[in-house]
PDB file of N, CA and C in Angstrom:
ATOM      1  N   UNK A   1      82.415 109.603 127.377  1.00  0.00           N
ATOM      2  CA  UNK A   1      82.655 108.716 126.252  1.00  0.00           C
ATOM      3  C   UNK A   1      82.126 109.293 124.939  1.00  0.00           C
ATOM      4  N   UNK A   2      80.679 110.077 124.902  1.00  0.00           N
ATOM      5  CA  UNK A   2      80.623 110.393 123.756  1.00  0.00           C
ATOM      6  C   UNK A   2      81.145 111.506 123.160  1.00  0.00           C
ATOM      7  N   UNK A   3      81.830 112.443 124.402  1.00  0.00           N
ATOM      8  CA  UNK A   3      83.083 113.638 123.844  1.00  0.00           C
ATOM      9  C   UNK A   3      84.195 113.040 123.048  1.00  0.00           C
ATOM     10  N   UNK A   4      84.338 111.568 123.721  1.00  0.00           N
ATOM     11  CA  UNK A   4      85.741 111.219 122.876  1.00  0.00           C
ATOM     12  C   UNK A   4      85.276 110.642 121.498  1.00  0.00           C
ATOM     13  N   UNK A   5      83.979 109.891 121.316  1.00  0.00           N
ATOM     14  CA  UNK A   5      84.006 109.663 120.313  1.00  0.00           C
ATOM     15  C   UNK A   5      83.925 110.583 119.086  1.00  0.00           C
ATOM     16  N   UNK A   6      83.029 111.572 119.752  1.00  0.00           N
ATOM     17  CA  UNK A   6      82.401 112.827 118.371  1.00  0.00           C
ATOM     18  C   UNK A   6      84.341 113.621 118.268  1.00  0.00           C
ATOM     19  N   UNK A   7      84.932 113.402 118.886  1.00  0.00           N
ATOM     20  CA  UNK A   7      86.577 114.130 118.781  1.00  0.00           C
ATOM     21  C   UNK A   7      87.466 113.409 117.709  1.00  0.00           C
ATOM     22  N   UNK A   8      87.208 111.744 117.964  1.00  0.00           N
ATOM     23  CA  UNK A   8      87.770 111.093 116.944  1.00  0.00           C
ATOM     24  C   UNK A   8      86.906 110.975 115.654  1.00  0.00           C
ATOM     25  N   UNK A   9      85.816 111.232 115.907  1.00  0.00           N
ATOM     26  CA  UNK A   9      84.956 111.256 114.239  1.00  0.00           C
ATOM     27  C   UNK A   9      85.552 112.798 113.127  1.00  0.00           C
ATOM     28  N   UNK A  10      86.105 114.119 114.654  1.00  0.00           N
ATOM     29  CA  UNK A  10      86.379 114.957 113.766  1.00  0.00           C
ATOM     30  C   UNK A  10      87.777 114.691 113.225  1.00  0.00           C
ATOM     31  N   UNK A  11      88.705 113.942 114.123  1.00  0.00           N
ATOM     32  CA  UNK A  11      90.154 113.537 113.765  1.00  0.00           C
ATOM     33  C   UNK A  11      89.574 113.214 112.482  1.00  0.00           C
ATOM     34  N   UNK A  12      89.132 111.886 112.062  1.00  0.00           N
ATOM     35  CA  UNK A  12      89.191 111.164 111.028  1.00  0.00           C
ATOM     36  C   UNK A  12      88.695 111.665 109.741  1.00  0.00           C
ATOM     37  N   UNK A  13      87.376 112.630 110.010  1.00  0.00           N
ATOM     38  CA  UNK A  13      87.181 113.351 109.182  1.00  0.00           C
ATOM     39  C   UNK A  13      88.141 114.418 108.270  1.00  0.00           C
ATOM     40  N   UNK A  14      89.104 115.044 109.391  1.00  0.00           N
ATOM     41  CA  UNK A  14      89.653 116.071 108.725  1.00  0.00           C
ATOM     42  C   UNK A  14      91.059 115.692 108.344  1.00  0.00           C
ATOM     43  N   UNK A  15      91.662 114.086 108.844  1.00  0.00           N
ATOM     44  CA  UNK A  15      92.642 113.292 108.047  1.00  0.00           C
ATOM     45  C   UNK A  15      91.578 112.999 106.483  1.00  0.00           C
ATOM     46  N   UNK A  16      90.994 111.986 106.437  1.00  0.00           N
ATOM     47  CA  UNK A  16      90.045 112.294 105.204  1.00  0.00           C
ATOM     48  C   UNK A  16      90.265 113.514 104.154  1.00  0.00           C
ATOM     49  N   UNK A  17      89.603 114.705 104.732  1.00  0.00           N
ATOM     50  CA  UNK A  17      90.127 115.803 103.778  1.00  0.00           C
ATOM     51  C   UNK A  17      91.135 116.040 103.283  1.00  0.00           C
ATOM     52  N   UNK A  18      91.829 115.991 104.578  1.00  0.00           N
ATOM     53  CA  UNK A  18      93.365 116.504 104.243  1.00  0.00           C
ATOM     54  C   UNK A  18      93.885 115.565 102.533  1.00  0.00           C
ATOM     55  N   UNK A  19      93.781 113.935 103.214  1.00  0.00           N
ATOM     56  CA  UNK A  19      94.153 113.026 102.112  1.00  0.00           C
ATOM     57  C   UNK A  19      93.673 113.379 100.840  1.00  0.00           C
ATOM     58  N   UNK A  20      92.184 113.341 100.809  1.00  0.00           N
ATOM     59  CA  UNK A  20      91.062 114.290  99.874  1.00  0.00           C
ATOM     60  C   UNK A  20      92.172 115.442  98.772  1.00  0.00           C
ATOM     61  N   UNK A  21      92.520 116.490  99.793  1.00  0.00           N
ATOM     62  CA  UNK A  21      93.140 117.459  99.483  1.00  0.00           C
ATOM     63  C   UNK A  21      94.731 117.124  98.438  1.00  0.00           C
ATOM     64  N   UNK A  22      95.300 116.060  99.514  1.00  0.00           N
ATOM     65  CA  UNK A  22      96.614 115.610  98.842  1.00  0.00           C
ATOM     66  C   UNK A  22      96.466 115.325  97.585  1.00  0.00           C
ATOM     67  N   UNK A  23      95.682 114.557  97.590  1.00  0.00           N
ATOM     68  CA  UNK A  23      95.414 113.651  96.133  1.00  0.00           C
ATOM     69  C   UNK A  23      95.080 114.208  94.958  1.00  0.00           C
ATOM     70  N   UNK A  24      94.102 115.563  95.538  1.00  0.00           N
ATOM     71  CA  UNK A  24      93.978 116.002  94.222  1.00  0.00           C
ATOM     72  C   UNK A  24      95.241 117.448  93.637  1.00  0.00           C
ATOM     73  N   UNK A  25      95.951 117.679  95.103  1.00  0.00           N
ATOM     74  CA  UNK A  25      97.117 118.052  94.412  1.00  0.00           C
ATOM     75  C   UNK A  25      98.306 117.414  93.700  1.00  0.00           C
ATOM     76  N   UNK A  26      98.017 116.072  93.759  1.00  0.00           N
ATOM     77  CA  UNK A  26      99.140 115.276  93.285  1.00  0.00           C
ATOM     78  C   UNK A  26      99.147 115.418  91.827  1.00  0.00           C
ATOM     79  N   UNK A  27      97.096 115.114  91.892  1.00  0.00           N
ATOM     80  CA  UNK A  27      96.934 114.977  89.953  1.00  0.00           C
ATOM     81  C   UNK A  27      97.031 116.325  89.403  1.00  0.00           C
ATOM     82  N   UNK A  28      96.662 116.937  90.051  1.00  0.00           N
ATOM     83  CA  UNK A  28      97.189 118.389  89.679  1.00  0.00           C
ATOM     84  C   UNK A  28      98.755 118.465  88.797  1.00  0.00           C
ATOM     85  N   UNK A  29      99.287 118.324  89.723  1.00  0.00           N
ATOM     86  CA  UNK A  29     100.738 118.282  89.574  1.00  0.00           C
ATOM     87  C   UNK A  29     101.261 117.414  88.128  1.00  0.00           C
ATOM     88  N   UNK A  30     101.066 116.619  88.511  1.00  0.00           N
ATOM     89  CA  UNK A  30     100.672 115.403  87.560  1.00  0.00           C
ATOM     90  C   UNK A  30     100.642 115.989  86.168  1.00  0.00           C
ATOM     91  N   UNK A  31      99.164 116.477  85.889  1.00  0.00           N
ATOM     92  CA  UNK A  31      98.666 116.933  84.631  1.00  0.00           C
ATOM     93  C   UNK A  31      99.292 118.005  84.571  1.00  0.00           C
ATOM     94  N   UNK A  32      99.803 119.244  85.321  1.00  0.00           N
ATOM     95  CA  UNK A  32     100.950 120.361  84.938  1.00  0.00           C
ATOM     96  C   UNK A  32     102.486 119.892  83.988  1.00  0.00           C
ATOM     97  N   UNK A  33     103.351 118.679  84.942  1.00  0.00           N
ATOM     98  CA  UNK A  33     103.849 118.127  84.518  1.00  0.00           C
ATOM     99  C   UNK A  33     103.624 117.419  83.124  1.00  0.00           C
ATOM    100  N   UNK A  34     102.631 116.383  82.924  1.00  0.00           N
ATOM    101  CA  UNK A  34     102.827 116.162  81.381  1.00  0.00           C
ATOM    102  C   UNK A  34     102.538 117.354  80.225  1.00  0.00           C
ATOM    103  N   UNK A  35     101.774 118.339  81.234  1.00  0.00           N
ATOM    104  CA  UNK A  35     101.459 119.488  79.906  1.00  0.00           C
ATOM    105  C   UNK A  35     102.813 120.264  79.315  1.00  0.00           C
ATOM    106  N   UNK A  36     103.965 120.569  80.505  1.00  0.00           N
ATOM    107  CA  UNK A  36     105.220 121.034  80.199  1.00  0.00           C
ATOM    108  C   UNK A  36     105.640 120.012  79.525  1.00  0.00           C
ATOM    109  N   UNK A  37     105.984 118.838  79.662  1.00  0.00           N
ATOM    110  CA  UNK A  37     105.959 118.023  78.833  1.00  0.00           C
ATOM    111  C   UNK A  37     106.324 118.003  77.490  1.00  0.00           C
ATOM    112  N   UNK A  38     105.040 118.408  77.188  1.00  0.00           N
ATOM    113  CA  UNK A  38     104.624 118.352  75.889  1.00  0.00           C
ATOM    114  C   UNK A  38     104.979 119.530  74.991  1.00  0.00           C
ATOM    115  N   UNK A  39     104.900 120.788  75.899  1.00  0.00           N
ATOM    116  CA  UNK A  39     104.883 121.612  75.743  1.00  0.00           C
ATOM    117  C   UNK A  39     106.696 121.900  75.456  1.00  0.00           C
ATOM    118  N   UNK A  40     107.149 121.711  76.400  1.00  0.00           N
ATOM    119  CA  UNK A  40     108.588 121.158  75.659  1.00  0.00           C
ATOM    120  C   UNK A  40     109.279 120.776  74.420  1.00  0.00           C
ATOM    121  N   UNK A  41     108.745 119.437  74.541  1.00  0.00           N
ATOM    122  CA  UNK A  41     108.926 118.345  73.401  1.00  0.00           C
ATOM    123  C   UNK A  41     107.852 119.755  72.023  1.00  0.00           C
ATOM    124  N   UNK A  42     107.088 120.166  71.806  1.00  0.00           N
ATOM    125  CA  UNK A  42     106.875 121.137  71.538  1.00  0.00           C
ATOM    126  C   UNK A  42     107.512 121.578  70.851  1.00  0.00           C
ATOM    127  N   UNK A  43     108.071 122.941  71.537  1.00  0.00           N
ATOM    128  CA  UNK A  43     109.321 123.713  71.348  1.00  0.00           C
ATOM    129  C   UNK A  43     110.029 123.492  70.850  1.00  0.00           C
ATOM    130  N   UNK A  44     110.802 122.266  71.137  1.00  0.00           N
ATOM    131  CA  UNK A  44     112.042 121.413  71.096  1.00  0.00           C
ATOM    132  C   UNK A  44     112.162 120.829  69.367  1.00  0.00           C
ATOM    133  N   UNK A  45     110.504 120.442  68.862  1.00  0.00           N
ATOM    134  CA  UNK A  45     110.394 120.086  67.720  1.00  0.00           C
ATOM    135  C   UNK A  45     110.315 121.099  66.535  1.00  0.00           C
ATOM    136  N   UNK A  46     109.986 122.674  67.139  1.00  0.00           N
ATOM    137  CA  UNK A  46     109.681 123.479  66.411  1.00  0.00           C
ATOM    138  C   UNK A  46     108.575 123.839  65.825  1.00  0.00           C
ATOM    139  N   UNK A  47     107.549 122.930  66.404  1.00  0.00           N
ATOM    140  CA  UNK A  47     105.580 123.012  66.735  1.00  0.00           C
ATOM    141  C   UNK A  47     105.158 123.818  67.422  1.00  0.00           C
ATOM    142  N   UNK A  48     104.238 124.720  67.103  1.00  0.00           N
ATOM    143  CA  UNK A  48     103.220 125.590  67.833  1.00  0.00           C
ATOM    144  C   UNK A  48     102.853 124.688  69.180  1.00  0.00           C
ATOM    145  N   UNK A  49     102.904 125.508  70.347  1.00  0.00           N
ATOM    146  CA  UNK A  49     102.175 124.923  71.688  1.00  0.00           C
ATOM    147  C   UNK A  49     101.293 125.161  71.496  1.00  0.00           C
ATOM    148  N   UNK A  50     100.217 124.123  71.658  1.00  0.00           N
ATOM    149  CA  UNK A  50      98.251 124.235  71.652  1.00  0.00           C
ATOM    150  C   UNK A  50      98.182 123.632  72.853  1.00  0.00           C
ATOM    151  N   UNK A  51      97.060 124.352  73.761  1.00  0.00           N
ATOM    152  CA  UNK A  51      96.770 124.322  74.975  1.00  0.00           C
ATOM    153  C   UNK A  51      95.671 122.987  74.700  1.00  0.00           C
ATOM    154  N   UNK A  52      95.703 122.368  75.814  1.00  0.00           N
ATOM    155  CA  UNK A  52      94.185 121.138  75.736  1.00  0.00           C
ATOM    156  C   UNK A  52      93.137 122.541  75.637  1.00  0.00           C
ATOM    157  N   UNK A  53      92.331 121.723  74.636  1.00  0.00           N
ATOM    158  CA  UNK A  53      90.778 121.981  74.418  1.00  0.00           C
ATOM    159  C   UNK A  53      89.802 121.409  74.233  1.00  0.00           C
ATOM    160  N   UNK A  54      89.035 121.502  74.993  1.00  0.00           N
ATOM    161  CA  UNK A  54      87.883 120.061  74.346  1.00  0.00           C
ATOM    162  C   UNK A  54      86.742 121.175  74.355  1.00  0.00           C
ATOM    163  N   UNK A  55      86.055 121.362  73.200  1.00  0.00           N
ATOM    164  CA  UNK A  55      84.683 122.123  72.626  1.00  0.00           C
ATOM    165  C   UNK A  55      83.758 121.556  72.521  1.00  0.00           C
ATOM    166  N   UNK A  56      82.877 122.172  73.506  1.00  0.00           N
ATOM    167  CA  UNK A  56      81.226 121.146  73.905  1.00  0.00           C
ATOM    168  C   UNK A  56      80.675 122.213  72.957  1.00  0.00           C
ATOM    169  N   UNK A  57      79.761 121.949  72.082  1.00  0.00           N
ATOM    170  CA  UNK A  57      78.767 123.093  71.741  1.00  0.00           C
ATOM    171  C   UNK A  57      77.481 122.586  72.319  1.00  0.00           C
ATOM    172  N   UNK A  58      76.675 123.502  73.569  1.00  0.00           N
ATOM    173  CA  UNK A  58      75.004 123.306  73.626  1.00  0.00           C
ATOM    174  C   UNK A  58      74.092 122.968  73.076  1.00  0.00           C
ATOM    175  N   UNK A  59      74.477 123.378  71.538  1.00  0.00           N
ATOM    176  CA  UNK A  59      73.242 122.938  70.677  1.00  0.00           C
ATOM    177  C   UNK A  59      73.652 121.588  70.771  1.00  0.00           C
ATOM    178  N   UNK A  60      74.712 120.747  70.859  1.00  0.00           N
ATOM    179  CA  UNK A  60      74.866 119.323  69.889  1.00  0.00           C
ATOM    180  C   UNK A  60      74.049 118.188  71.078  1.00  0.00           C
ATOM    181  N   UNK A  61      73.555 118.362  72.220  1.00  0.00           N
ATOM    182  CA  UNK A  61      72.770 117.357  72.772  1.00  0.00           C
ATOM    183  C   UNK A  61      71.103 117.377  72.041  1.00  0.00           C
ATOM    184  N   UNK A  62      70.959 118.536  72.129  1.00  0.00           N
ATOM    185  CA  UNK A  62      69.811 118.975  71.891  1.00  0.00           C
ATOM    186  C   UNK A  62      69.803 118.379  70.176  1.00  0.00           C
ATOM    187  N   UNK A  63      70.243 118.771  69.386  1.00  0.00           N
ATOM    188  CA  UNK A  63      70.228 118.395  67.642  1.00  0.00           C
ATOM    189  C   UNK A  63      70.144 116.968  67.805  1.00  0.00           C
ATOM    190  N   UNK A  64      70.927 116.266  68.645  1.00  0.00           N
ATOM    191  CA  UNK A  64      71.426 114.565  68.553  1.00  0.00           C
ATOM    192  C   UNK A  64      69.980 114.176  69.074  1.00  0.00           C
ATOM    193  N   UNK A  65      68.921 114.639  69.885  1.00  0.00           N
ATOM    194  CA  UNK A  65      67.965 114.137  70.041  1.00  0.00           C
ATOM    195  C   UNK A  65      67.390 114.288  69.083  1.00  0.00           C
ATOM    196  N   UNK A  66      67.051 115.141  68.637  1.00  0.00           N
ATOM    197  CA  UNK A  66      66.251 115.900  67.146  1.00  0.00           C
ATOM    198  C   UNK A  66      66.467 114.859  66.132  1.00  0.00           C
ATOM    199  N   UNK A  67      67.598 114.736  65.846  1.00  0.00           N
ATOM    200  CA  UNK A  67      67.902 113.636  64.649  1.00  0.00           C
ATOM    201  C   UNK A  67      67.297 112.076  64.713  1.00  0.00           C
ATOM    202  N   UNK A  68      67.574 111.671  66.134  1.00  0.00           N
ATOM    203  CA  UNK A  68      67.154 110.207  66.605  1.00  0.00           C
ATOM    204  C   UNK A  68      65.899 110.245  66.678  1.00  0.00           C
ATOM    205  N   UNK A  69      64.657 111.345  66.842  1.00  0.00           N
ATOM    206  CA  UNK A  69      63.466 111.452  67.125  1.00  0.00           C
ATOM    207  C   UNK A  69      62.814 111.570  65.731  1.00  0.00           C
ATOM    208  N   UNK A  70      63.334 112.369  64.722  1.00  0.00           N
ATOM    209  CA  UNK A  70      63.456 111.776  63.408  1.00  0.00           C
ATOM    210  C   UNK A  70      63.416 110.866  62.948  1.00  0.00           C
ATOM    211  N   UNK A  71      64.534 109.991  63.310  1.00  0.00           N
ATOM    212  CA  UNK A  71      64.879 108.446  62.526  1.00  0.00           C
ATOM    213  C   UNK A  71      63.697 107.616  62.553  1.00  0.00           C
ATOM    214  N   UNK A  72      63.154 107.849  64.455  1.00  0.00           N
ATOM    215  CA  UNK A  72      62.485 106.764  65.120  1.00  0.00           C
ATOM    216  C   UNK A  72      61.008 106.699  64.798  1.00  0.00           C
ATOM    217  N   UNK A  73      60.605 108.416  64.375  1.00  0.00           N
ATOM    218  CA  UNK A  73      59.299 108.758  63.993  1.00  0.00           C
ATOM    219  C   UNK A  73      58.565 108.739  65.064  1.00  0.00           C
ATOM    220  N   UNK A  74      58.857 108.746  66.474  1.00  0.00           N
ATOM    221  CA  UNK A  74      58.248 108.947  67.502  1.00  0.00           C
ATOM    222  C   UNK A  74      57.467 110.198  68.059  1.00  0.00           C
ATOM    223  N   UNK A  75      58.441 111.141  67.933  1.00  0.00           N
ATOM    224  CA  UNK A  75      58.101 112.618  68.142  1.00  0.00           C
ATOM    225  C   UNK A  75      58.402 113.566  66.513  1.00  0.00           C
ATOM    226  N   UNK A  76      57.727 114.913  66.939  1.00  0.00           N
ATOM    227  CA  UNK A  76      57.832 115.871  65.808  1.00  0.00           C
ATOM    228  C   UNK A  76      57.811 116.640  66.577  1.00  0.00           C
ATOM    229  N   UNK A  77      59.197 117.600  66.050  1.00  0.00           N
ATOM    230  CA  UNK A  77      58.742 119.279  66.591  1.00  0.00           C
ATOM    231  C   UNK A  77      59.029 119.967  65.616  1.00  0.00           C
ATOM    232  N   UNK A  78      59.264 121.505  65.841  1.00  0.00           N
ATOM    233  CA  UNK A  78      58.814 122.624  65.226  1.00  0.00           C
ATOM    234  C   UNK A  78      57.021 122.578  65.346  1.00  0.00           C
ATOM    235  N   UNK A  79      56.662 122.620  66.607  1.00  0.00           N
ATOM    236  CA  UNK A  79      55.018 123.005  66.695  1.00  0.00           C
ATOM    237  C   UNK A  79      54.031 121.853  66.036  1.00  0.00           C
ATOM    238  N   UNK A  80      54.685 120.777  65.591  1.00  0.00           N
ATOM    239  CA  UNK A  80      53.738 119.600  65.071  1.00  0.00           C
ATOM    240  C   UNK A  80      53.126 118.719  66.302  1.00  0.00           C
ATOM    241  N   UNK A  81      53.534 118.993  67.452  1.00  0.00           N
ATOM    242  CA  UNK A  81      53.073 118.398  68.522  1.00  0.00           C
ATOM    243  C   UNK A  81      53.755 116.706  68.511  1.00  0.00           C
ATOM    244  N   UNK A  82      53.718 116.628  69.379  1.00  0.00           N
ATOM    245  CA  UNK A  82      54.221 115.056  70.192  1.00  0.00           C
ATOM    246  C   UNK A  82      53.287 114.210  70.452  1.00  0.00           C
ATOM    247  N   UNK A  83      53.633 112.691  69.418  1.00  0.00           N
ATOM    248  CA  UNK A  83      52.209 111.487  69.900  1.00  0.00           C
ATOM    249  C   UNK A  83      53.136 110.867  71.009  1.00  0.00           C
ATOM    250  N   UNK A  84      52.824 110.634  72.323  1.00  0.00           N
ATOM    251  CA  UNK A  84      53.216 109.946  73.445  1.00  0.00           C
ATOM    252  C   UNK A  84      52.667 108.590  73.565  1.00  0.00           C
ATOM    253  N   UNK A  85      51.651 107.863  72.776  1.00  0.00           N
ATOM    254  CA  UNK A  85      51.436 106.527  72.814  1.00  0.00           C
ATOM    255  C   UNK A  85      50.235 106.521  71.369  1.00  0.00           C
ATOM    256  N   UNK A  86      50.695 105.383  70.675  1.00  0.00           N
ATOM    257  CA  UNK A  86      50.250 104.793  69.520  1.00  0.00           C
ATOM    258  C   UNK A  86      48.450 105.171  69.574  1.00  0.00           C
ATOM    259  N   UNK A  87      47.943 105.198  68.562  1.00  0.00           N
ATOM    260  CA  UNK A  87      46.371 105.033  68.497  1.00  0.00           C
ATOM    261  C   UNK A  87      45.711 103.479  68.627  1.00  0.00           C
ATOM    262  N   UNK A  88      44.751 103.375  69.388  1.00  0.00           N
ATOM    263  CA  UNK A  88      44.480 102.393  69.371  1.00  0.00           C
ATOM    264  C   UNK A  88      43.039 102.062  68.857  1.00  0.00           C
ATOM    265  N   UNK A  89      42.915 101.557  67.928  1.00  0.00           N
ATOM    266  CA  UNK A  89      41.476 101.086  67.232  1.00  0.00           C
ATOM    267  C   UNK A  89      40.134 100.510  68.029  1.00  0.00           C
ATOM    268  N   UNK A  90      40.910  99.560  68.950  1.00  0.00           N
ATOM    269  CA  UNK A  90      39.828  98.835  70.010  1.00  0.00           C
ATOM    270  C   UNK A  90      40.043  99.814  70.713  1.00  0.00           C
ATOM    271  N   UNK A  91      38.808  99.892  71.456  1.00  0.00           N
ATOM    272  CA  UNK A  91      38.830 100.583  73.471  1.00  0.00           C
ATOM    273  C   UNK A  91      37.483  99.252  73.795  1.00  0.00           C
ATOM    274  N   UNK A  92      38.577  98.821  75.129  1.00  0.00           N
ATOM    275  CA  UNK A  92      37.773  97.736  75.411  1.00  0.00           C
ATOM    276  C   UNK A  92      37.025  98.751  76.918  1.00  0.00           C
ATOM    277  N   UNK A  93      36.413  98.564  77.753  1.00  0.00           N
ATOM    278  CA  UNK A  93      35.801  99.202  79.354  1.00  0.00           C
ATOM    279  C   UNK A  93      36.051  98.128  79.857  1.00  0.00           C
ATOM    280  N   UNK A  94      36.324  98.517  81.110  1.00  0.00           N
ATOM    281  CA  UNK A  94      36.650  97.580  82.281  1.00  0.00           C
ATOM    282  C   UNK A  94      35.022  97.195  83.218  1.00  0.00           C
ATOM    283  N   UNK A  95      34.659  96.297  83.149  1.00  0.00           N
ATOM    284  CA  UNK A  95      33.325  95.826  83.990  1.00  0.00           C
ATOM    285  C   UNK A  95      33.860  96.034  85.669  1.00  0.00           C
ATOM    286  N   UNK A  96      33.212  96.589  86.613  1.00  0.00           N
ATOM    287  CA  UNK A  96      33.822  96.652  88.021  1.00  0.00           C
ATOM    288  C   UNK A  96      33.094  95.061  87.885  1.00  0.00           C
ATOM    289  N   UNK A  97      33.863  95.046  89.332  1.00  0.00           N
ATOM    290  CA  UNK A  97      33.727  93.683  90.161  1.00  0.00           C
ATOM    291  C   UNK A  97      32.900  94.457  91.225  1.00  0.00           C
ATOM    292  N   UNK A  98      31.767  93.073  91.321  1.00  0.00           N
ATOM    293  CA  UNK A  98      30.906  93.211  92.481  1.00  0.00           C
ATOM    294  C   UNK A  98      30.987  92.906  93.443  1.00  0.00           C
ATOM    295  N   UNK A  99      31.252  93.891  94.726  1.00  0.00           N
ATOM    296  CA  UNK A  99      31.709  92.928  96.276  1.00  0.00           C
ATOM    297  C   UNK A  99      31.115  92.028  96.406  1.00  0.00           C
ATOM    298  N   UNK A 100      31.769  91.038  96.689  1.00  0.00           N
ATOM    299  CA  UNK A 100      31.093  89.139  97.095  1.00  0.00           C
ATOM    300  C   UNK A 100      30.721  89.479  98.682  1.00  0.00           C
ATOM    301  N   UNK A 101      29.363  89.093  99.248  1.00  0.00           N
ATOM    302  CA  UNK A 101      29.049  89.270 100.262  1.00  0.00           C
ATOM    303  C   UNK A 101      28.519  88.344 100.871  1.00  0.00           C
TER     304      UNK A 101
END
């Protein structure tokens, strides 16, 4: 019994993939299709074909913190060092508690 089960866990698994697999050739297909598309309609209009591009630049997560850390006055860099919690004027001490016996 447990040969047949671990046999149908691999059936189902590798239907899974397979489907897995289908699907993402469909969108594949899919997104080829509207790119000719376009790419067509394109042509057809007498417009330069421009390929999709989307331009991440590295620096821009890094700057977008920089700016907000600015605004907020929380942190400083360029070597000014980082305050991680406010100054506090009072310091109270904690009295222990005496085991009750």
């Amino acid at each position: 019994m447990p040969t047949l089960m671990s046999f149908l866990l691999r059936v189902f698994l590798v239907l899974g993939g397979l489907v897995f697999a289908a699907s993402l050739a469909i969108a594949l297909t899919f997104m080829l299709a509207l790119w000719g598309l376009r790419a067509g309609w394109a042509k057809l209009t007498g417009r330069p074909v421009t390929p999709f591009i989307i331009q991440i630049d590295p620096r821009g997560g890094f700057e977008r913190m920089v700016r907000r850390a600015d605004r907020t006055g929380t942190t400083r860099h360029r070597g000014e060092g980082v305050r991680l919690r406010p100054e506090v004027a009072d310091v109270t001490d904690v009295e222990p508690r005496t085991p009750s016996s």
